[in-house]
Protein backbone atom coordinates (compact mmCIF):
# COMPACT_ATOMS: atom_id res chain seq x y z
CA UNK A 1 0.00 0.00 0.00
CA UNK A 2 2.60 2.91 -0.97
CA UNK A 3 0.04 4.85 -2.34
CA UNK A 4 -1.47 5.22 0.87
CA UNK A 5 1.87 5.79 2.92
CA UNK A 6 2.33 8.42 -0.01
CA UNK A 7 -1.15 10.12 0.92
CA UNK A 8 0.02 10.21 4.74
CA UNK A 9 3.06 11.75 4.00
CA UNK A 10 1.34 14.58 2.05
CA UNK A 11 -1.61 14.86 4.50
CA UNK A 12 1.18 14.90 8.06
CA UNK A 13 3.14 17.97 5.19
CA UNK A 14 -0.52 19.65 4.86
CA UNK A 15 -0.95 19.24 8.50
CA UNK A 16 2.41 20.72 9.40
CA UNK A 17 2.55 23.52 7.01
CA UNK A 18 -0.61 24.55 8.65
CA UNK A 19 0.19 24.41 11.71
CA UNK A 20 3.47 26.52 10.51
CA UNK A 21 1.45 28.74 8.40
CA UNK A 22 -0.87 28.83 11.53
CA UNK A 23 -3.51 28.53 8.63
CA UNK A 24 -6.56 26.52 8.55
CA UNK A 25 -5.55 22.82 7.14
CA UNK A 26 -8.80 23.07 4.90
CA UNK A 27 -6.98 26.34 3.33
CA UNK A 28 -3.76 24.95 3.02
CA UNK A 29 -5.00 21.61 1.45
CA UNK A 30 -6.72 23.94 -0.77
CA UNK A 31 -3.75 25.98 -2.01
CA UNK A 32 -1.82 22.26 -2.46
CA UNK A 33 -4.73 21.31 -4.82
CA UNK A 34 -4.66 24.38 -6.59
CA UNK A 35 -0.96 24.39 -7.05
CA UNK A 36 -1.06 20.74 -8.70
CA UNK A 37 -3.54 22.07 -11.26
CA UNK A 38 -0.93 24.31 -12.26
CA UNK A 39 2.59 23.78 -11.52
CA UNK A 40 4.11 20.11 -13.32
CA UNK A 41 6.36 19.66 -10.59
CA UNK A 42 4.02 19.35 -7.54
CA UNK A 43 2.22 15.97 -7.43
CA UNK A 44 -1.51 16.02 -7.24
CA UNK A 45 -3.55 15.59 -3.89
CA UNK A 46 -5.01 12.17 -4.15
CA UNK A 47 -8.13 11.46 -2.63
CA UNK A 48 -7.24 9.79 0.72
CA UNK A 49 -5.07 12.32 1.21
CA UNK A 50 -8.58 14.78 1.07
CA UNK A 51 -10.06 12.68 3.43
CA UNK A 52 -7.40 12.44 5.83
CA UNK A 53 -7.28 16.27 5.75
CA UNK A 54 -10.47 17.16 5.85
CA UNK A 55 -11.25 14.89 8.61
CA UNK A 56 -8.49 16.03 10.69
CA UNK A 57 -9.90 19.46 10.43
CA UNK A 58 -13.30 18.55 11.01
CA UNK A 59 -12.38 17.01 14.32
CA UNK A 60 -9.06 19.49 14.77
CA UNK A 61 -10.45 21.03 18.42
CA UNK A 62 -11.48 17.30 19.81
CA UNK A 63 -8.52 15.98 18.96
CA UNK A 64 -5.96 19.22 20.18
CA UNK A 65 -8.11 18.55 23.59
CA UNK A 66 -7.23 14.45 23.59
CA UNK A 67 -3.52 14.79 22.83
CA UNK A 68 -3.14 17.95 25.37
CA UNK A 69 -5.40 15.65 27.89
CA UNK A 70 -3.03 12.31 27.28
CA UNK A 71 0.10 13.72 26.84
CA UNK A 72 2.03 12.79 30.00
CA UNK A 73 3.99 15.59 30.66
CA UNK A 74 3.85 17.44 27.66
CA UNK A 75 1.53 20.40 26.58
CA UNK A 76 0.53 20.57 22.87
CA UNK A 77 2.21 24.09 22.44
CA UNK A 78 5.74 22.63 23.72
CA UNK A 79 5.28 19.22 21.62
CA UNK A 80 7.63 19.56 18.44
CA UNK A 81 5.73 20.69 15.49
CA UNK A 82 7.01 17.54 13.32
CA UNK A 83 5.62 14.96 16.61
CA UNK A 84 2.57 16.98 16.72
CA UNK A 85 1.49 17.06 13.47
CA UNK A 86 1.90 13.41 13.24
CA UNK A 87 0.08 13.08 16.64
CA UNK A 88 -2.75 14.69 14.81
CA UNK A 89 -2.97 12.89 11.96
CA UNK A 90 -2.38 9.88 13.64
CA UNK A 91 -5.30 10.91 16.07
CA UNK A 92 -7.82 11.39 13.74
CA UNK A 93 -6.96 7.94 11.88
CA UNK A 94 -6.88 6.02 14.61
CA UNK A 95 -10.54 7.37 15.92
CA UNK A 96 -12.40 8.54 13.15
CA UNK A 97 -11.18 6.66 9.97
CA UNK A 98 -12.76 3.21 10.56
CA UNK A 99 -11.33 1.67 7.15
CA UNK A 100 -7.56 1.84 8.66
CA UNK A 101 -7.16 -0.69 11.52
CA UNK A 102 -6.05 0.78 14.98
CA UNK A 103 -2.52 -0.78 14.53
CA UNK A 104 -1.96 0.13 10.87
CA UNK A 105 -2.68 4.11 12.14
CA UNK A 106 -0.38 3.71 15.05
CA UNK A 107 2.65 1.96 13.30
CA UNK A 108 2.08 4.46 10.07
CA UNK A 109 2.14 7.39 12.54
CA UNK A 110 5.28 5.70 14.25
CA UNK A 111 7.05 5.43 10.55
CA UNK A 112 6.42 9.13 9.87
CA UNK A 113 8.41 9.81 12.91
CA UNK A 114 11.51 7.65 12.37
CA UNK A 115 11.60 9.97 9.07
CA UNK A 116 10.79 13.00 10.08
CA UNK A 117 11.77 13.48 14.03
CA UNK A 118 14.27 12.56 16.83
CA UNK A 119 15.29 9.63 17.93
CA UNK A 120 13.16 9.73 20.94
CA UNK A 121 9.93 10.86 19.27
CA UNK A 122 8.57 7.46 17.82
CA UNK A 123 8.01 5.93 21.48
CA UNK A 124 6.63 9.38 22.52
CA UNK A 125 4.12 8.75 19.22
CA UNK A 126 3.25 5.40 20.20
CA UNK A 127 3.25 5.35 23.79
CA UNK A 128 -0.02 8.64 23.07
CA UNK A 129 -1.58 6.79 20.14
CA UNK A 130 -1.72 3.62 22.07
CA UNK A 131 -3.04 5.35 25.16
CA UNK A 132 -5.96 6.67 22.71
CA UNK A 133 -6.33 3.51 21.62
CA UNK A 134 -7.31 2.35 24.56
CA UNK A 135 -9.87 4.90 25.07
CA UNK A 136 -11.40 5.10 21.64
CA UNK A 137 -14.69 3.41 22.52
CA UNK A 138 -15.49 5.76 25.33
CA UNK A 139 -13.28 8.72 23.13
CA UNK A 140 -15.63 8.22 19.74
CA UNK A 141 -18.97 8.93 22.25
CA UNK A 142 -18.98 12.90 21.13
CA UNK A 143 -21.29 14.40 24.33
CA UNK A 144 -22.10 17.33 22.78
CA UNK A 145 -20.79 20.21 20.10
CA UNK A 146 -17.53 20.49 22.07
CA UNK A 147 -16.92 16.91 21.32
CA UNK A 148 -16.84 16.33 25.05
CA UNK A 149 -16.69 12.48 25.85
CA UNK A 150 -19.47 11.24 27.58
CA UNK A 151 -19.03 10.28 31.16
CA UNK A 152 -18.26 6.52 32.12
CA UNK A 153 -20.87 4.33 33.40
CA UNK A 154 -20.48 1.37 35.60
């Protein structure tokens, strides 16, 4: 499945430009498409890339709140940009995009880190995505328009 490892790699360089641009991802994933209409050079945004995207951005405030929440340690602003942007993606695949399974979103998000941050960064990655894991059930049951989870039962 390259093509999809492909489409991650372009959706985590979306993610992070936005957050670098500190520009809406939906904006920046529109000036991407835009500039593959017209310039040779830059590849065209496939459609899994889209989705990743736009579902990341759709879900962008929930799932800032979950990684600042789980984060042992660490707040979001003092996470590296690279490790957060890949916490983000890999946060929104691992909840909301039910066609990937949990461990194919955790070790792609893991990959993405071995290539693009620090040495220490991949266990950091994993050690958060499989907390999340962990929690999805209860995590996917939005409360209300804040995306609050709803409260445990016994």
């Amino acid at each position: 499945m390259a093509a999809r490892n492909t489409a991650r790699k372009r959706a985590f360089q979306i993610i992070f430009e936005s957050d670098q641009r500190g520009a809406p991802a939906g904006q920046v994933l529109q000036d991407w498409i835009r500039l593959g209409l017209t310039d040779p050079r830059q590849p065209p945004v496939g459609d899994f890339t889209r989705r990743l995207v736009e579902g990341y951005a759709e879900h962008a405030a929930r799932i800032d709140e979950l990684l600042g929440s789980y984060a042992v340690g660490w707040t979001l602003d003092r996470m590296p940009v690279v490790d957060r942007s890949i916490l983000r993606l890999g946060a929104y695949e691992l909840i909301w995009e039910d066609e990937t399974p949990d461990a194919v979103a955790i070790d792609e998000a893991v990959q993405l880190t071995k290539e693009f941050s620090t040495d220490d960064s991949p266990g950091f990655v994993n050690g958060l995505l499989g907390r999340l894991q962990e929690l999805k059930p209860r995590l996917r049951r939005d409360g209300g328009p804040s995306g609050e989870a709803a409260p445990e039962t016994d």
